[in-house]
N, C-alpha and C. Protein backbone atom coordinates (compact mmCIF):
# COMPACT_ATOMS: atom_id res chain seq x y z
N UNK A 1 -55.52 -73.72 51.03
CA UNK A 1 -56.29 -72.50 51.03
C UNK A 1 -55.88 -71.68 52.23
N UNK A 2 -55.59 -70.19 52.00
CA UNK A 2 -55.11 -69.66 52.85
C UNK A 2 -56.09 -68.41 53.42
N UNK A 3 -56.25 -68.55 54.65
CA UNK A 3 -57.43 -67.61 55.48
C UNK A 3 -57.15 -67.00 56.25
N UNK A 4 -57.52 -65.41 56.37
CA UNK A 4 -56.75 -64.72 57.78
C UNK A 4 -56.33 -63.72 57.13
N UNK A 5 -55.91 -62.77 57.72
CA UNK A 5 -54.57 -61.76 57.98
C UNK A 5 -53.44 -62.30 57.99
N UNK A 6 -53.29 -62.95 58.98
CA UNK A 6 -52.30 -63.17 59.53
C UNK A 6 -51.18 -64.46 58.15
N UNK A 7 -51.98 -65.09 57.59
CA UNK A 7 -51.23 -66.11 56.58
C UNK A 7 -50.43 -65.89 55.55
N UNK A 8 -49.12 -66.63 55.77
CA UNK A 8 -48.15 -66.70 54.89
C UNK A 8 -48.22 -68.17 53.93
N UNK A 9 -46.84 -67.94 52.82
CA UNK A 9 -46.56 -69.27 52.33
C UNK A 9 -45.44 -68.36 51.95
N UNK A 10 -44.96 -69.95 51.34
CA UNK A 10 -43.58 -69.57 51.30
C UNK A 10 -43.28 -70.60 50.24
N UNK A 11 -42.87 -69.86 48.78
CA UNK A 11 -42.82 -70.70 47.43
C UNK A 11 -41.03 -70.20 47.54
N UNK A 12 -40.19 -71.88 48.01
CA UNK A 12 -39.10 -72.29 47.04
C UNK A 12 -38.46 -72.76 46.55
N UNK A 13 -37.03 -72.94 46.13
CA UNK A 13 -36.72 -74.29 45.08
C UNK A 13 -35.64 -75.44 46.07
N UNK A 14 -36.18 -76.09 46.27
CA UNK A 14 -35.20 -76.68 47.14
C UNK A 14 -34.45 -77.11 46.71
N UNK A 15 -34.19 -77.97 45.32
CA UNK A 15 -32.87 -78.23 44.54
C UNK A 15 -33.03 -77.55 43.16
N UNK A 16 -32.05 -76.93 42.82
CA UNK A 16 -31.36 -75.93 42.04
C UNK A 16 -31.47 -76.83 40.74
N UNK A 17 -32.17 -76.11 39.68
CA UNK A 17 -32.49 -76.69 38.21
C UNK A 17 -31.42 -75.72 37.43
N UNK A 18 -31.42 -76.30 36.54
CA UNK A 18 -30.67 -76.11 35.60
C UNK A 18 -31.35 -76.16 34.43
N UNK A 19 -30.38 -75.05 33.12
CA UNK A 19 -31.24 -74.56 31.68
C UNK A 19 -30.97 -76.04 31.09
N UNK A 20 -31.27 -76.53 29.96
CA UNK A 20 -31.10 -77.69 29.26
C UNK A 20 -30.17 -77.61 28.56
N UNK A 21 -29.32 -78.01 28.46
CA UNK A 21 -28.34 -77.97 27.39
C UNK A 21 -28.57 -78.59 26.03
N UNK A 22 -28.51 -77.22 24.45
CA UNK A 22 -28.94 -78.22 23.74
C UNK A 22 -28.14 -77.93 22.78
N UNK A 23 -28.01 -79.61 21.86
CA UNK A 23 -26.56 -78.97 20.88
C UNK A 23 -27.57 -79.11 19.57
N UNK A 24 -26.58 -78.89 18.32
CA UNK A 24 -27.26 -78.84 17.22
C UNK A 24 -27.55 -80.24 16.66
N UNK A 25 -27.44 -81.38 17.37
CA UNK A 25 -28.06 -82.54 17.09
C UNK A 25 -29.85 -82.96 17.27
N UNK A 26 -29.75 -82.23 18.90
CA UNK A 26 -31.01 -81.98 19.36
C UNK A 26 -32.05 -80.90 18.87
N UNK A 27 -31.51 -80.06 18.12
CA UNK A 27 -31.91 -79.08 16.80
C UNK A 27 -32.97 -79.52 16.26
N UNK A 28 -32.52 -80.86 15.68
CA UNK A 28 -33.44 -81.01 14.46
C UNK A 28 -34.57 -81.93 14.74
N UNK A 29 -34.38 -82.38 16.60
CA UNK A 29 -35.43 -83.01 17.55
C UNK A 29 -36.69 -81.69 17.72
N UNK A 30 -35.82 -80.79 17.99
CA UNK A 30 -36.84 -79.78 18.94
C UNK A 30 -37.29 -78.33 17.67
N UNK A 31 -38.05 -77.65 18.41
CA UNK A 31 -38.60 -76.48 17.56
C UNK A 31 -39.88 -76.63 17.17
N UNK A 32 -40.22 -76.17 15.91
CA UNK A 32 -41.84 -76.15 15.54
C UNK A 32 -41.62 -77.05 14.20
N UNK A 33 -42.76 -77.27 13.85
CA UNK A 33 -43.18 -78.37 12.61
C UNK A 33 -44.71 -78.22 12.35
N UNK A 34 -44.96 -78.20 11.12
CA UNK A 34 -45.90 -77.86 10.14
C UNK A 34 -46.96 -78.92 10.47
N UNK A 35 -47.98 -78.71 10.70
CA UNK A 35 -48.64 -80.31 10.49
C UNK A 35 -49.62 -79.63 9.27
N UNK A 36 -49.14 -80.91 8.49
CA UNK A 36 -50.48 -80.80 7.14
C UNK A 36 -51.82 -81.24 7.08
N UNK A 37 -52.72 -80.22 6.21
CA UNK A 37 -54.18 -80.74 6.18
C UNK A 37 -54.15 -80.73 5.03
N UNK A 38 -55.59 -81.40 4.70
CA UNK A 38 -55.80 -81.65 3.51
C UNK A 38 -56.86 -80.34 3.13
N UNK A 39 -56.70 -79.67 2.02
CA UNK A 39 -57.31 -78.91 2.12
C UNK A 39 -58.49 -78.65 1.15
N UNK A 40 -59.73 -78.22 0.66
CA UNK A 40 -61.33 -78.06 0.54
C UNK A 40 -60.73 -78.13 -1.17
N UNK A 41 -61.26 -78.91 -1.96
CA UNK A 41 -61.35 -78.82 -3.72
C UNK A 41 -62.90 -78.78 -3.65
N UNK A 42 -63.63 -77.79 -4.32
CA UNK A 42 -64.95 -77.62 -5.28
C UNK A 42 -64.90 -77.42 -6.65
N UNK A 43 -66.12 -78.03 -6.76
CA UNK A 43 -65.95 -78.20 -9.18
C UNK A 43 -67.15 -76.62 -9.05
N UNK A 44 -67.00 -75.61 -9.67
CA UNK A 44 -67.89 -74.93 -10.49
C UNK A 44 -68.04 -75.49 -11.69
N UNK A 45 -69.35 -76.27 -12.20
CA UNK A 45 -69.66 -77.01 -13.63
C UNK A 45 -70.84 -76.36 -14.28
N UNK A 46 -70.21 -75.75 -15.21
CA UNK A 46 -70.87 -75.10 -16.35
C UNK A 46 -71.12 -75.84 -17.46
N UNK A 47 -72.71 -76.26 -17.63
CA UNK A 47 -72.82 -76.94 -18.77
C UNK A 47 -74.60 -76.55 -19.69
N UNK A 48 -74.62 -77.09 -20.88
CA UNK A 48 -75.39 -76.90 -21.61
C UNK A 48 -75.23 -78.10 -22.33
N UNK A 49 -76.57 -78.39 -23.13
CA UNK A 49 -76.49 -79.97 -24.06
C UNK A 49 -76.11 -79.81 -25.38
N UNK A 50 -75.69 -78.35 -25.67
CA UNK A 50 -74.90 -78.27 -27.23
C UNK A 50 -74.12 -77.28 -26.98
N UNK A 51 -72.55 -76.99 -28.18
CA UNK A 51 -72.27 -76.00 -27.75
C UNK A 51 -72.39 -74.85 -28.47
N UNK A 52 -73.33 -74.37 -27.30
CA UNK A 52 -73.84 -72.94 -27.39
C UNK A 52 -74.10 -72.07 -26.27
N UNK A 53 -73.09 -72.43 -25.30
CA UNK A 53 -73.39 -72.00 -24.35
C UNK A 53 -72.34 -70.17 -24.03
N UNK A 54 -73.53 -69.37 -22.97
CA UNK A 54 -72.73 -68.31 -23.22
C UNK A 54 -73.64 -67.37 -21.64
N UNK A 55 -73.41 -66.04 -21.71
CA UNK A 55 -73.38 -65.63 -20.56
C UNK A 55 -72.30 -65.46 -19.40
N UNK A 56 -72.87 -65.15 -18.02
CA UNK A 56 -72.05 -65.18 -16.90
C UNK A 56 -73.31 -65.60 -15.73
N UNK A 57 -71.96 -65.71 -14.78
CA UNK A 57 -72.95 -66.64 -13.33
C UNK A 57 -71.82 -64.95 -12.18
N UNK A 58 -72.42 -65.40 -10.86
CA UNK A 58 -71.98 -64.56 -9.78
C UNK A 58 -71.61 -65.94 -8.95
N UNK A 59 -70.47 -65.77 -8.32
CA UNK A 59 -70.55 -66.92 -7.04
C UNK A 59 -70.46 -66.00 -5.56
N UNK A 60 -71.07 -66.54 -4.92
CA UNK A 60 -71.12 -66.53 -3.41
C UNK A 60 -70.33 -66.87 -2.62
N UNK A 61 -69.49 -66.60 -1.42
CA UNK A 61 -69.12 -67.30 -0.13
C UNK A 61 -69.47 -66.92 0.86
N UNK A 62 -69.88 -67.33 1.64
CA UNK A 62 -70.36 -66.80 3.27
C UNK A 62 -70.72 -65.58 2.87
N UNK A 63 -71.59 -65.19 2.45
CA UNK A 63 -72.18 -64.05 2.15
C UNK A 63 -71.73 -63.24 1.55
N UNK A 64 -70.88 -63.18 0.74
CA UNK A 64 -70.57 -61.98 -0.14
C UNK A 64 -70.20 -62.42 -1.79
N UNK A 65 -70.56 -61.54 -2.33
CA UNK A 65 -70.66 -62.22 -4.11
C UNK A 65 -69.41 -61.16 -4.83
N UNK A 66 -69.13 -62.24 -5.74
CA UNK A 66 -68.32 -61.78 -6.18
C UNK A 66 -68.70 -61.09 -7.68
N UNK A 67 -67.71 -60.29 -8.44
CA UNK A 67 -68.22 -60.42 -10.27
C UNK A 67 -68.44 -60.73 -10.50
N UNK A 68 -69.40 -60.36 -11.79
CA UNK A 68 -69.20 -61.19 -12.94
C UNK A 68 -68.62 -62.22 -13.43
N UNK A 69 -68.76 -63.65 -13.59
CA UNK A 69 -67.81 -64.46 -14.31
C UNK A 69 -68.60 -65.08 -15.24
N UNK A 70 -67.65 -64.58 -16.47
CA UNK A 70 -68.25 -65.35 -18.00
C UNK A 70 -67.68 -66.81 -17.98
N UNK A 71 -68.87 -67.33 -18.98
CA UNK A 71 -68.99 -68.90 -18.97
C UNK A 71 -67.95 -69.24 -19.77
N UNK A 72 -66.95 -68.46 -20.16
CA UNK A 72 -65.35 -68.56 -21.15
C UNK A 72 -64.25 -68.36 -20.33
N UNK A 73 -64.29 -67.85 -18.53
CA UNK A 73 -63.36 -67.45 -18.10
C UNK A 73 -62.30 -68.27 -17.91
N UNK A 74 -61.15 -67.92 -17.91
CA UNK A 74 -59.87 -68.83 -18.01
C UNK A 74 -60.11 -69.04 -16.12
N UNK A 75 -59.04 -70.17 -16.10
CA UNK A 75 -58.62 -70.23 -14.44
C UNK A 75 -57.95 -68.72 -13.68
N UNK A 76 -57.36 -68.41 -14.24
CA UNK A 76 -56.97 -67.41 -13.50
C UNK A 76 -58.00 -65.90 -13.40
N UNK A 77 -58.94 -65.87 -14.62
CA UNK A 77 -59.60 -64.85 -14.10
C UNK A 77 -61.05 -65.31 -13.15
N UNK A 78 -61.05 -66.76 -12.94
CA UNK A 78 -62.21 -67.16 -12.07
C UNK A 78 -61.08 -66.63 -9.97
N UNK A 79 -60.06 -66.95 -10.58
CA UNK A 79 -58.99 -66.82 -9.68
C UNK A 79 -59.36 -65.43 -9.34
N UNK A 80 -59.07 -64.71 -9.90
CA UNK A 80 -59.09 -62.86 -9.38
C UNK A 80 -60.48 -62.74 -8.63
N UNK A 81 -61.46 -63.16 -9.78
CA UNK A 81 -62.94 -62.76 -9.30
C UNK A 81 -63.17 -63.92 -7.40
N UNK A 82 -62.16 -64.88 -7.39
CA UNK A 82 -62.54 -65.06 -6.11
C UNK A 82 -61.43 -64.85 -4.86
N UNK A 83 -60.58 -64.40 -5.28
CA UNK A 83 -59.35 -63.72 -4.07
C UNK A 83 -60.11 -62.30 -3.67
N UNK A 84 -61.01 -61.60 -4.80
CA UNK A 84 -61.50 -60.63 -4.57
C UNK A 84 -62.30 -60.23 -3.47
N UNK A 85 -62.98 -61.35 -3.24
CA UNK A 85 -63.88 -61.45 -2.17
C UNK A 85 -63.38 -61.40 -0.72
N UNK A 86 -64.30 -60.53 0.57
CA UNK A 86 -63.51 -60.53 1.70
C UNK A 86 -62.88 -61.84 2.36
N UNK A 87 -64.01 -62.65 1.88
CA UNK A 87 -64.53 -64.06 2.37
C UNK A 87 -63.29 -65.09 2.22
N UNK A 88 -62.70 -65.02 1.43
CA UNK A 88 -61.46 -65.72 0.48
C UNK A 88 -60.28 -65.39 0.51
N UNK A 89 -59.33 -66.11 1.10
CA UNK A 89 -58.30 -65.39 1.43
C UNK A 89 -57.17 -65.42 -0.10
N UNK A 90 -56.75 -67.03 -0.06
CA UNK A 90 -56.46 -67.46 -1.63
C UNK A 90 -56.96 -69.11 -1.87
N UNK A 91 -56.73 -68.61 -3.27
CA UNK A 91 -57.40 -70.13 -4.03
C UNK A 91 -56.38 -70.44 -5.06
N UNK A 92 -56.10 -72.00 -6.09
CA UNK A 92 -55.13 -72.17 -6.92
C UNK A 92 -56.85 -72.48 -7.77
N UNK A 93 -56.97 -72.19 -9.32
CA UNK A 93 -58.04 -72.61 -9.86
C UNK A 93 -57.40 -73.06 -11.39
N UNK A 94 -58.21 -74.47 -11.69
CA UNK A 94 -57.55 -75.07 -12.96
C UNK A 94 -59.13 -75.71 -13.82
N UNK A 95 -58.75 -75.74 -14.94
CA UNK A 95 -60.17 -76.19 -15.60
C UNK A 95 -60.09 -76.98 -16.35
N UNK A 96 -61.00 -77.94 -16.83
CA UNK A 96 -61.13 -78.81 -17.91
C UNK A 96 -62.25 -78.73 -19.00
N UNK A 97 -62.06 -78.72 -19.57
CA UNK A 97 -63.42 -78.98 -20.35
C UNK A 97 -64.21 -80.05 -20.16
N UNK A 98 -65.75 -79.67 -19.84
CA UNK A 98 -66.41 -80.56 -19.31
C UNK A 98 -66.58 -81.40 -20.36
N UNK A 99 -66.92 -81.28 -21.34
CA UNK A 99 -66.98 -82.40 -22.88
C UNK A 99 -65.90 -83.81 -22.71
N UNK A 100 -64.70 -83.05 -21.93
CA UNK A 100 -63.55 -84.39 -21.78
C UNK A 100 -64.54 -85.11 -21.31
N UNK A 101 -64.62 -85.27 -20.36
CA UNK A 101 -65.49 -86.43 -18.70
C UNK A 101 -66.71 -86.50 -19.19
N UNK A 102 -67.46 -86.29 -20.07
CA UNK A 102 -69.33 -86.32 -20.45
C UNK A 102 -69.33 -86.47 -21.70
N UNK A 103 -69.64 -87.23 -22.20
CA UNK A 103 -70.43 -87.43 -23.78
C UNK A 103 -71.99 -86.63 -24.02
N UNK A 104 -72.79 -86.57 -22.89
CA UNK A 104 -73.93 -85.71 -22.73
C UNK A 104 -74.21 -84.49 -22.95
N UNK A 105 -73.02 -84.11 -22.13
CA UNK A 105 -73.09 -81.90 -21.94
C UNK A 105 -72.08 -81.61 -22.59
N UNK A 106 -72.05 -80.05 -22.78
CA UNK A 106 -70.82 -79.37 -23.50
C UNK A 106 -70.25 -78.46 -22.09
N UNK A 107 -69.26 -78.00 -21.97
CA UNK A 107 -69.18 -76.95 -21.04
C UNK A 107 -67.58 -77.01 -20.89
N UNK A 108 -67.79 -76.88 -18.96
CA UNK A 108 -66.11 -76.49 -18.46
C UNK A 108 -66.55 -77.08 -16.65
N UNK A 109 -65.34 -77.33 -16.78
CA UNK A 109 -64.96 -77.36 -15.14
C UNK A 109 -64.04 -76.53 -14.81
N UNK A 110 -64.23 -75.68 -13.75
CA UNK A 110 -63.15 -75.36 -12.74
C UNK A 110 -62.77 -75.58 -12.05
N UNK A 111 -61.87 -76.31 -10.85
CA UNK A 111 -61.68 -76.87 -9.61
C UNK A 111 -61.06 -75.75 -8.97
N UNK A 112 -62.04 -75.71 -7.70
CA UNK A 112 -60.88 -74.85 -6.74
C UNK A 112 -60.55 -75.02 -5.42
N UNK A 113 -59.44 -74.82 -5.19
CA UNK A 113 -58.19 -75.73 -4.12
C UNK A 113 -58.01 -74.20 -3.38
N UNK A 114 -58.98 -74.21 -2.11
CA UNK A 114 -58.63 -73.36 -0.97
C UNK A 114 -57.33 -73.98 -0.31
N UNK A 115 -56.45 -72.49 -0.57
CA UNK A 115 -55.29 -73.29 -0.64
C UNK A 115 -54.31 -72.58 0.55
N UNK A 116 -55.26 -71.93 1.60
CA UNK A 116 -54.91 -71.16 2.74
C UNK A 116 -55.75 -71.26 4.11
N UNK A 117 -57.29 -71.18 3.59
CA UNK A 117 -58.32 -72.19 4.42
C UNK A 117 -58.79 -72.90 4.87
N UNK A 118 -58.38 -73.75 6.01
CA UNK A 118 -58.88 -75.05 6.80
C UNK A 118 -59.59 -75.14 6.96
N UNK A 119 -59.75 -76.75 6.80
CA UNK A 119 -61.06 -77.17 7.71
C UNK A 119 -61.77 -77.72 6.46
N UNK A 120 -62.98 -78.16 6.61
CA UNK A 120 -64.43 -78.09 6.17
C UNK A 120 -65.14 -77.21 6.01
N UNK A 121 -65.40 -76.84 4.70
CA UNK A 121 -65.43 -75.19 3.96
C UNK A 121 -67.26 -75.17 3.45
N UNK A 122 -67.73 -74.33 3.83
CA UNK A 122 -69.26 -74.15 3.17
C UNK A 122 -68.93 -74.23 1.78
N UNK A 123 -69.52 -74.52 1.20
CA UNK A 123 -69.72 -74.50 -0.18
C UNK A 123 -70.07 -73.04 -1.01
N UNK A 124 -68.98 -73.05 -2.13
CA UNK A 124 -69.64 -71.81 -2.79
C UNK A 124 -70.72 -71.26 -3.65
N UNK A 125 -71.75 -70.35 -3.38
CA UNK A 125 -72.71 -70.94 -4.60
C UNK A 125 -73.06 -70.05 -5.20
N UNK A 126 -73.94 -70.25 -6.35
CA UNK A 126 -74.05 -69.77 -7.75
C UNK A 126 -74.63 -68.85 -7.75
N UNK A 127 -75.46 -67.83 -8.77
CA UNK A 127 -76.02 -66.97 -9.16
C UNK A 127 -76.07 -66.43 -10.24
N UNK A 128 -77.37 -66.86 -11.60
CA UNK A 128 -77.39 -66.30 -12.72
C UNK A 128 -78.67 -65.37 -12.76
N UNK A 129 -79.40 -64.83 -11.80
CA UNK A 129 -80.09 -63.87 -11.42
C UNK A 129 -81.86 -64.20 -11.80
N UNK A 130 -81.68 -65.49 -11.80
CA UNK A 130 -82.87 -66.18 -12.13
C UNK A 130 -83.47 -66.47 -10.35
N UNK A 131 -82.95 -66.61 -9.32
CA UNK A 131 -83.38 -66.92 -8.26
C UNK A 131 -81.84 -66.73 -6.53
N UNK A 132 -82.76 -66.92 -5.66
CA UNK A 132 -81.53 -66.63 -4.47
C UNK A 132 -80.24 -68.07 -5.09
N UNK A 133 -78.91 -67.08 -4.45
CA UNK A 133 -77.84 -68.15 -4.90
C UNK A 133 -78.09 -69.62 -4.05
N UNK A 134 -77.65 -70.34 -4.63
CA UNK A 134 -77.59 -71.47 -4.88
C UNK A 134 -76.82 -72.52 -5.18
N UNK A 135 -76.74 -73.71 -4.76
CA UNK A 135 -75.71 -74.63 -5.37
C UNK A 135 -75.74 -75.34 -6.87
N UNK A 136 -77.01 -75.06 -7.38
CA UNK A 136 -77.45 -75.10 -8.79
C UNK A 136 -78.32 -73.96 -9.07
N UNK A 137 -77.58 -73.15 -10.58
CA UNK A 137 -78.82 -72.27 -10.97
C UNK A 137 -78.65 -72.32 -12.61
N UNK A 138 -80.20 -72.08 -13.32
CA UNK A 138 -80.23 -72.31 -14.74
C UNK A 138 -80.96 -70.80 -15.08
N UNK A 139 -80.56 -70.83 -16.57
CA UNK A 139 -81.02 -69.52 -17.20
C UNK A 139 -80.55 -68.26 -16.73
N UNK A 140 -81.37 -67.65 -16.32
CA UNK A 140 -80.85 -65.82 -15.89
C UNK A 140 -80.02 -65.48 -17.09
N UNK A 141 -78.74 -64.95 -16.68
CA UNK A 141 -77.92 -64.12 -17.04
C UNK A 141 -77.18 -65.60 -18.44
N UNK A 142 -77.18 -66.75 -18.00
CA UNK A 142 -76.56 -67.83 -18.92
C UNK A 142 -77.66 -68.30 -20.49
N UNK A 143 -77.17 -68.52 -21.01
CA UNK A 143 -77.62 -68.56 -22.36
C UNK A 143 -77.10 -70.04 -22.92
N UNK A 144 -77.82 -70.77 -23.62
CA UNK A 144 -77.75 -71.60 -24.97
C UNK A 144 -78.57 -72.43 -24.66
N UNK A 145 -78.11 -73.87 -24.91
CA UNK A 145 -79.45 -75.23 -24.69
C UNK A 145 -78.78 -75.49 -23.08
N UNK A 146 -80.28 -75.60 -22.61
CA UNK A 146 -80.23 -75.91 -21.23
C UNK A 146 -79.14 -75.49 -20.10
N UNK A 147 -79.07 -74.44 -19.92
CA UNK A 147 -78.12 -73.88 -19.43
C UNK A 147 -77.70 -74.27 -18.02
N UNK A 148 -76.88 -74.55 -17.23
CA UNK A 148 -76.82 -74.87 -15.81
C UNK A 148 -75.77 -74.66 -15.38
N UNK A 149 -75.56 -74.20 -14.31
CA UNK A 149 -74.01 -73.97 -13.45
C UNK A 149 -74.08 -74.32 -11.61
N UNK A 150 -73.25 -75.79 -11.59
CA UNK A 150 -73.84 -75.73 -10.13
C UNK A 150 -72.51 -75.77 -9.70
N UNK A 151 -72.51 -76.41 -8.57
CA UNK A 151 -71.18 -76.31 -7.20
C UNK A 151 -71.30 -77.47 -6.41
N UNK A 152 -70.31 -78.38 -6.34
CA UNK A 152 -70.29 -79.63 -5.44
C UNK A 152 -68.64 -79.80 -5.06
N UNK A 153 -68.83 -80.70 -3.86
CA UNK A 153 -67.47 -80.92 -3.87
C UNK A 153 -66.59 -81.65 -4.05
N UNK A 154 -65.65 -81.85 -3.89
CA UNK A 154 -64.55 -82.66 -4.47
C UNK A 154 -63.91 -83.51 -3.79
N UNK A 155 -63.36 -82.81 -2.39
CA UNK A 155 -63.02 -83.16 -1.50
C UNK A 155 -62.87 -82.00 -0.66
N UNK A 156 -63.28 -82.76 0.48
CA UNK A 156 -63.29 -82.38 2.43
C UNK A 156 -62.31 -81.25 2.40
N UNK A 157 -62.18 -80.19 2.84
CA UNK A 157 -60.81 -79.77 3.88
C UNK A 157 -60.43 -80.58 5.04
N UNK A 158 -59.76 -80.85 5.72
CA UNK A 158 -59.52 -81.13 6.94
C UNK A 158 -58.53 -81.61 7.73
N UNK A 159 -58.96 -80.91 8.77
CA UNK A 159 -57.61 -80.40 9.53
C UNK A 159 -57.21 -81.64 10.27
N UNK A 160 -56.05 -81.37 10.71
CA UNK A 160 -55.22 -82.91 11.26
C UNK A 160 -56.31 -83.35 12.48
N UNK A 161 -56.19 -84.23 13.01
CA UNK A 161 -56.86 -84.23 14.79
C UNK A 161 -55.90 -84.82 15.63
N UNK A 162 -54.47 -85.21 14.85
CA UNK A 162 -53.46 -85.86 16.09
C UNK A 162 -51.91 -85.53 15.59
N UNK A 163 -51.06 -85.31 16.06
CA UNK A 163 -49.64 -85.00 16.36
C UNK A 163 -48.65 -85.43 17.37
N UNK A 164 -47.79 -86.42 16.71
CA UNK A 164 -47.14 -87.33 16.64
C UNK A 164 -45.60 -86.11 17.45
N UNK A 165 -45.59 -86.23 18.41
CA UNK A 165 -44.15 -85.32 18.66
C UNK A 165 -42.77 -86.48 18.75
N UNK A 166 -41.87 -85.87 17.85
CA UNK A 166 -40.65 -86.88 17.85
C UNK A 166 -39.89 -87.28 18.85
N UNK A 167 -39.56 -88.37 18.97
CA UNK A 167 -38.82 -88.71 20.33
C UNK A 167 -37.28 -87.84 20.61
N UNK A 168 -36.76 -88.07 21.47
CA UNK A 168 -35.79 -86.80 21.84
C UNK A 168 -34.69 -87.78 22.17
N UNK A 169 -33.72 -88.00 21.53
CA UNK A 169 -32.30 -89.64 21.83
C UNK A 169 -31.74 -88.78 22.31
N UNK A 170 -31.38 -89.09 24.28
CA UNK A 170 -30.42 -88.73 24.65
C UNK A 170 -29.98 -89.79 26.15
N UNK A 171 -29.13 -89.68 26.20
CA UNK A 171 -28.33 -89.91 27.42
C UNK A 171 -28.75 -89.76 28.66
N UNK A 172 -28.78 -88.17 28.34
CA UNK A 172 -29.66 -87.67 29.88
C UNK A 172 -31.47 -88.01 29.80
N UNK A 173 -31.71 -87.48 31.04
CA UNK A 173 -33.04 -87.07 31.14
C UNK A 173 -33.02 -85.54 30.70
N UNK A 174 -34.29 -85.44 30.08
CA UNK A 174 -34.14 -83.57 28.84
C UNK A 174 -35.74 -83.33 29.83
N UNK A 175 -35.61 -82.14 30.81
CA UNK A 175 -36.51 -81.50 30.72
C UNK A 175 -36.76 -79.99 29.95
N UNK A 176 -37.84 -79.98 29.40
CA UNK A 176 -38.36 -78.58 28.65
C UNK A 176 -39.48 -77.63 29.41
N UNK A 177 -38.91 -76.46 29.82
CA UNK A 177 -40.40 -75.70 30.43
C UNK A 177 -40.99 -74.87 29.06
């Protein structure tokens, strides 16, 4: 700690460093690298106990709702109605028919794979104008026997928590500033 008027210092190199020398072997040691996460899948499940199901739902993210989406929409127009949103940057969306996986209900699944968004993702939720959105909502705007459309998830987002940096084979000692 330096006090006074009067105080100096004096910053310098007493032995002479040198840049690193690096060839294109050490290339494919050094630079940047991707680390992967796993990233957020949610089911939107639209179902009814016969098929007769019909209408549309609204979904939610962090506060903002999107269109209209009819209970017939293909993957890609559930796709538009949620890139649309500020909230959403992009999504990949694919569906099944819920009848495959249930002997009980008639309906559809959508899965969607935030596919730009890290982390551990709020959940998206519903709205058929029967009550505030929700992770399950029945009736409103949806139609046939027992109507329901909820939101659960699939799997986690989540982001790495450790990074493994590759070892560096050389001869010399390699410093990097």
């Amino acid at each position: 700690k330096l006090t006074g008027s009067q105080s100096t210092a004096f910053v310098g190199e007493l032995v002479a460093g040198k840049d690193a020398a690096f060839d294109y072997t050490l290339d494919s040691y050094l630079g940047s690298y991707n680390v992967d996460y796993t990233p957020e899948v949610q089911a939107i499940i639209l179902e009814t106990s016969a098929e007769d199901m019909g209408g549309y739902f609204r979904l939610h993210f962090m506060g903002v709702s999107s269109q209209k989406i009819n209970a017939e929409s293909s993957p890609s127009e559930v796709k538009e109605a949620l890139e649309r949103l500020s909230t959403i940057d992009t999504v990949s969306v694919s569906m099944i028919s819920h009848s495959i996986d249930s002997t009980v209900s008639y309906g559809q699944k959508w899965l969607i794979t935030f596919t730009s968004q890290q982390g551990d993702l709020p959940l998206l939720l519903v709205d058929t104008g029967s009550g505030p959105p929700s992770t399950i909502a029945t009736g409103g705007s949806l139609y046939g026997s027992s109507p329901i459309v909820r939101v659960e998830t699939v799997s986690d987002g989540i982001l790495p928590t450790t990074f493994v940096t590759p070892s560096i084979v050389s001869e010399d000692k390699l410093y990097v500033a």
